[in-house]
N, C-alpha and C. Protein backbone atom coordinates (compact mmCIF):
# COMPACT_ATOMS: atom_id res chain seq x y z
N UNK A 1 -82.73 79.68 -100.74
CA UNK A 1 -82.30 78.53 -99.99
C UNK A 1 -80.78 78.47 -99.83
N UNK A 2 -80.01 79.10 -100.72
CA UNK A 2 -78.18 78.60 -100.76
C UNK A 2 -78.13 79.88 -99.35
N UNK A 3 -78.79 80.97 -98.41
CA UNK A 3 -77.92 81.70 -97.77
C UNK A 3 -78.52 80.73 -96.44
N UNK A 4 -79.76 79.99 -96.71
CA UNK A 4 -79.76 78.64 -95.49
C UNK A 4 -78.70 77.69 -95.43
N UNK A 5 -78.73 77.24 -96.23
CA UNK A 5 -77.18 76.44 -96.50
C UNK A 5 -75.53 76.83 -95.95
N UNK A 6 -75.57 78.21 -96.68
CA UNK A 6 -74.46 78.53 -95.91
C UNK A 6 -74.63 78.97 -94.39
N UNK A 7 -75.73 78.96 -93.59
CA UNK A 7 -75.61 79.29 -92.50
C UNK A 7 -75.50 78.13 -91.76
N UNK A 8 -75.67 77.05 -92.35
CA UNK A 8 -75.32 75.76 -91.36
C UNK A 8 -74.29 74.70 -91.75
N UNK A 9 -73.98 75.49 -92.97
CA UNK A 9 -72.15 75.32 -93.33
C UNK A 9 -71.50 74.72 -92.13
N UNK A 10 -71.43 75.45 -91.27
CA UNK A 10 -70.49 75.67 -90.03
C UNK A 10 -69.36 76.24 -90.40
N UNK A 11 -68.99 77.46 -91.12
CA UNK A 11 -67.66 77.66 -91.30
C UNK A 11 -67.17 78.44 -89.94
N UNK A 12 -66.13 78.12 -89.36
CA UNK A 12 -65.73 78.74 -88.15
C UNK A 12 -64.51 78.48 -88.02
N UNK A 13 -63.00 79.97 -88.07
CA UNK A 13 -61.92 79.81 -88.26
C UNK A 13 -61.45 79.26 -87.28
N UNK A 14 -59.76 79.08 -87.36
CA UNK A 14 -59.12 78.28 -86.03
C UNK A 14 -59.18 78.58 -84.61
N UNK A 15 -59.60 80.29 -84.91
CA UNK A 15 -59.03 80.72 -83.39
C UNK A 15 -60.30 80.56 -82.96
N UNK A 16 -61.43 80.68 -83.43
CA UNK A 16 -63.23 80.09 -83.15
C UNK A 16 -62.91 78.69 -82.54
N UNK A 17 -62.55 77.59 -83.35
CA UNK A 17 -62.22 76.14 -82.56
C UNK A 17 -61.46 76.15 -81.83
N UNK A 18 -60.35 77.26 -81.26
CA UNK A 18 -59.65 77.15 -80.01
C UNK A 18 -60.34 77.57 -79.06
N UNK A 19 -61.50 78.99 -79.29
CA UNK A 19 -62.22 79.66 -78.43
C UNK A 19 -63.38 78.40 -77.87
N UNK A 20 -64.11 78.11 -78.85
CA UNK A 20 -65.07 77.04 -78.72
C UNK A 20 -64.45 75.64 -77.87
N UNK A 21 -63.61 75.19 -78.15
CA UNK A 21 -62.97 74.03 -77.48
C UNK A 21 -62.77 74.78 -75.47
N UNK A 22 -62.34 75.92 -75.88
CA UNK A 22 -61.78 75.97 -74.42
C UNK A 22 -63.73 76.15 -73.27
N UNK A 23 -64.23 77.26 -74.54
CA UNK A 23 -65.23 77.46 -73.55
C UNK A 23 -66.04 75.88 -73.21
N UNK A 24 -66.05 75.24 -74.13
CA UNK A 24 -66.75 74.10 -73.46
C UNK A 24 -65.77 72.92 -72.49
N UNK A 25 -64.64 73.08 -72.48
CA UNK A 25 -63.97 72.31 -71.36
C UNK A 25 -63.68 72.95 -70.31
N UNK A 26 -63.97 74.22 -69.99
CA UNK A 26 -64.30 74.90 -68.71
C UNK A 26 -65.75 74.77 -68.28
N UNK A 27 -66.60 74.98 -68.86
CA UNK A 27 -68.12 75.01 -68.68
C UNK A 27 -68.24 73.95 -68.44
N UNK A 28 -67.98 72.58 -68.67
CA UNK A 28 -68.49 70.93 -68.70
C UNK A 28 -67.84 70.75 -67.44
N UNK A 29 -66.50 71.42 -67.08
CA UNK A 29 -66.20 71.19 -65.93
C UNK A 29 -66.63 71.45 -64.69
N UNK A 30 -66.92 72.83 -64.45
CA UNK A 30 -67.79 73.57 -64.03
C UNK A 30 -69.05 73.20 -63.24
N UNK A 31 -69.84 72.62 -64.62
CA UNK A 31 -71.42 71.98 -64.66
C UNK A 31 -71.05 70.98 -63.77
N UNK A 32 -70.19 69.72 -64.13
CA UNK A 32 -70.29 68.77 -62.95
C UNK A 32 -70.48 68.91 -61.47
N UNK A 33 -68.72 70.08 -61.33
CA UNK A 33 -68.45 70.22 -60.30
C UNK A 33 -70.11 70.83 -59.58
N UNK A 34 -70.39 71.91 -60.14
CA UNK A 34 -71.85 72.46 -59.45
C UNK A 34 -72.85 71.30 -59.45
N UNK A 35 -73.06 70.78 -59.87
CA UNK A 35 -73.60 69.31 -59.98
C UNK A 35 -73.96 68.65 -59.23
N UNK A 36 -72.64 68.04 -58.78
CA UNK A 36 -72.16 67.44 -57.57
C UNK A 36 -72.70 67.96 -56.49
N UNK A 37 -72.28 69.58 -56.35
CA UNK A 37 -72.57 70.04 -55.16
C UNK A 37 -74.16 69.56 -54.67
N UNK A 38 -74.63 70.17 -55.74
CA UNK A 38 -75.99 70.46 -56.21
C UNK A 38 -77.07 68.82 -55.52
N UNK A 39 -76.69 67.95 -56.14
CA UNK A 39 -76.97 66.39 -55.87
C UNK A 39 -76.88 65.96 -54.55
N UNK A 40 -75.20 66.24 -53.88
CA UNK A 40 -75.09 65.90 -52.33
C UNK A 40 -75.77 66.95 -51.56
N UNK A 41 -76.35 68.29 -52.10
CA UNK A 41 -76.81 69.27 -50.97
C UNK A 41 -78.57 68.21 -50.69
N UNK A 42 -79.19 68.31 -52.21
CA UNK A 42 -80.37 67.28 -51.88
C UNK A 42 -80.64 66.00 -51.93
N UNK A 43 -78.82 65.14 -51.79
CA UNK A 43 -78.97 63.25 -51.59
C UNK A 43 -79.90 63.50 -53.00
N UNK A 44 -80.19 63.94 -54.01
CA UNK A 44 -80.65 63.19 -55.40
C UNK A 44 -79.98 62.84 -56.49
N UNK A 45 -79.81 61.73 -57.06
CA UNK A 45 -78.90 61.74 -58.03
C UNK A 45 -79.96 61.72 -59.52
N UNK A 46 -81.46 62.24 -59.18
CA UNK A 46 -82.33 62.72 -60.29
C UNK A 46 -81.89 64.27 -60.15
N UNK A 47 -81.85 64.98 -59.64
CA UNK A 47 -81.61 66.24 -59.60
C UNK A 47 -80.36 66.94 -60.31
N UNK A 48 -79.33 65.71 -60.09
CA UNK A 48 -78.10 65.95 -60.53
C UNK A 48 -77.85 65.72 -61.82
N UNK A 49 -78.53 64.15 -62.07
CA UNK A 49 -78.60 64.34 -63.77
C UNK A 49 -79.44 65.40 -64.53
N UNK A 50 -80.08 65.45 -64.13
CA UNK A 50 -81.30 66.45 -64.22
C UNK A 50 -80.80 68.20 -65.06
N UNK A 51 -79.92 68.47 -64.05
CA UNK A 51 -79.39 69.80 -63.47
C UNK A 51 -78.17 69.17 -64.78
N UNK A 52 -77.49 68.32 -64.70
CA UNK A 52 -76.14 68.09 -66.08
C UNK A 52 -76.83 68.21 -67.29
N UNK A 53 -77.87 67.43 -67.38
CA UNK A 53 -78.84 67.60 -68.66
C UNK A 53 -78.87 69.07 -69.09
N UNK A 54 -79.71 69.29 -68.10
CA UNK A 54 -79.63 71.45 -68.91
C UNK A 54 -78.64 71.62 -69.03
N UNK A 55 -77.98 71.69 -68.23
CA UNK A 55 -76.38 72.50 -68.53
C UNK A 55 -75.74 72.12 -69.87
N UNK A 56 -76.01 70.41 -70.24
CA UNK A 56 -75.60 70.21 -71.18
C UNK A 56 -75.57 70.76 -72.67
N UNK A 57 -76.81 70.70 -72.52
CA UNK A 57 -78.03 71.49 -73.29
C UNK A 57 -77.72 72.86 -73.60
N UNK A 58 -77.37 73.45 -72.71
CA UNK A 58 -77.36 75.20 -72.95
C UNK A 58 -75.85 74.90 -73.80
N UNK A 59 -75.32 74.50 -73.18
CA UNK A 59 -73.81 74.44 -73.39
C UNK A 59 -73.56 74.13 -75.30
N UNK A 60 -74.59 72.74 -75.42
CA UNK A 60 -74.41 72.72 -76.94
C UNK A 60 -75.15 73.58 -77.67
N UNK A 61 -76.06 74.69 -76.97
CA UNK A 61 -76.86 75.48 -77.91
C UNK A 61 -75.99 76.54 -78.17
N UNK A 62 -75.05 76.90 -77.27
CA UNK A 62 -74.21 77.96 -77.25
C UNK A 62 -72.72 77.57 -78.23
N UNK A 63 -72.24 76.37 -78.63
CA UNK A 63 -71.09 75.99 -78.66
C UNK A 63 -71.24 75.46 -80.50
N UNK A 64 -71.99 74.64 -81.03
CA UNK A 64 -72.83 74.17 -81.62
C UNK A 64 -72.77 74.96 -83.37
N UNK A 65 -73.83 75.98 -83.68
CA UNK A 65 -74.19 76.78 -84.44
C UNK A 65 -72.74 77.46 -84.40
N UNK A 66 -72.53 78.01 -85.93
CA UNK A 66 -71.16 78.87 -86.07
C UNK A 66 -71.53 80.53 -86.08
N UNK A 67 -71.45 80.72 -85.00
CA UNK A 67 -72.25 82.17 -84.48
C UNK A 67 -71.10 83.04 -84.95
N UNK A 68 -71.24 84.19 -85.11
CA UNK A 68 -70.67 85.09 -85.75
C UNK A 68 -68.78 85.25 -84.63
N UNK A 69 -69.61 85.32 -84.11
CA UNK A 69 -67.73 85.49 -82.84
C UNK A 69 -67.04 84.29 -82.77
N UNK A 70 -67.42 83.14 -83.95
CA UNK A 70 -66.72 82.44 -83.93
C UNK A 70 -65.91 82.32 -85.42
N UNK A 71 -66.05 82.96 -85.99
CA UNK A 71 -65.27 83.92 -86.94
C UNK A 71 -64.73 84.81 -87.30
N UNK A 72 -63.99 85.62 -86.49
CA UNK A 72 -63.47 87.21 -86.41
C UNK A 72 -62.06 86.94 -86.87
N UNK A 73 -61.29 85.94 -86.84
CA UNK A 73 -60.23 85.51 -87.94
C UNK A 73 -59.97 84.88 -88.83
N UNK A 74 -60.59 84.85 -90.05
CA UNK A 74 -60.79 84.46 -91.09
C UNK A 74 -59.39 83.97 -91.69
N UNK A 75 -58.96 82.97 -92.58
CA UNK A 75 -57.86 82.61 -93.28
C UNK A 75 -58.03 83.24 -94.45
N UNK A 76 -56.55 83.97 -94.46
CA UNK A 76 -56.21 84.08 -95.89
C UNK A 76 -55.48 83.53 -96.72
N UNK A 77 -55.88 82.67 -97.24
CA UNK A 77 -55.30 81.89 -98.63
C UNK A 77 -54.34 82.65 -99.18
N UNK A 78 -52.85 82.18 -99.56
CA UNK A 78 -52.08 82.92 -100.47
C UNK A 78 -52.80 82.53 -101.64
N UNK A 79 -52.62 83.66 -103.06
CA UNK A 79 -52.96 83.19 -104.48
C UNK A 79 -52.70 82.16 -104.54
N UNK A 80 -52.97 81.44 -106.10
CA UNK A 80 -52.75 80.17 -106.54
C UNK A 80 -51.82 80.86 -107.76
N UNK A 81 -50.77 79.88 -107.87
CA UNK A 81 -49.62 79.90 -108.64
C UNK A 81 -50.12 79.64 -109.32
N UNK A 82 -49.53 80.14 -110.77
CA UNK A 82 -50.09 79.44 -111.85
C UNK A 82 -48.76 78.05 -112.56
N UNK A 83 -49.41 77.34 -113.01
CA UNK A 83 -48.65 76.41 -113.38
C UNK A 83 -48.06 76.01 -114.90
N UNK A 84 -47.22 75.11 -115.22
CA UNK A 84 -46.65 75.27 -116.85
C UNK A 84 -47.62 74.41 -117.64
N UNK A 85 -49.02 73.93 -116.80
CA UNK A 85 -50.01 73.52 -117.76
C UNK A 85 -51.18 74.63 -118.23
N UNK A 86 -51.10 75.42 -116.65
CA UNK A 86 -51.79 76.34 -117.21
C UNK A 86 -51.33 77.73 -118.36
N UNK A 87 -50.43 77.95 -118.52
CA UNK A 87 -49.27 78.69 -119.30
C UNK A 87 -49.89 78.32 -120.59
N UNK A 88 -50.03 77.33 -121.28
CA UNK A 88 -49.61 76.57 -122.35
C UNK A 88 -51.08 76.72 -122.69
């Protein structure tokens, strides 16, 4: 059970939350704009929510889970100093 656990950890380094942040504020943008199109080509505004819904959807299935490429720069911690309590 602990390698289930750590898989929904979410650990995912910085450059993962810069990657992740950007792909979903291009994609959300995107989705509307096609959206839009999408809605005024058939006058539905069921179609359009419809059509944002999935997109939405894919978008958080993809963005969501800490998938492996959202870790390829890992932090490295400098050591830990030791201190004059630990000395003693």
């Amino acid at each position: 059970m602990p390698s289930l656990q750590q898989y929904f950890e979410g650990k995912i380094d910085f450059e993962g939350q810069k990657l992740v942040e950007r792909i979903t504020h291009y994609a959300v943008i995107e989705l509307a704009i096609f959206c839009f199109f999408i809605g005024f080509l058939f006058q539905s505004i069921k179609v359009t929510f419809g059509i944002l819904s999935l997109g939405i959807t894919v978008i958080l299935v993809v963005v969501i889970p800490p998938w492996p490429m959202f870790n390829q720069h890992p932090v490295t911690w400098l050591p830990q100093k030791e201190t004059k309590e630990k000395q003693q």
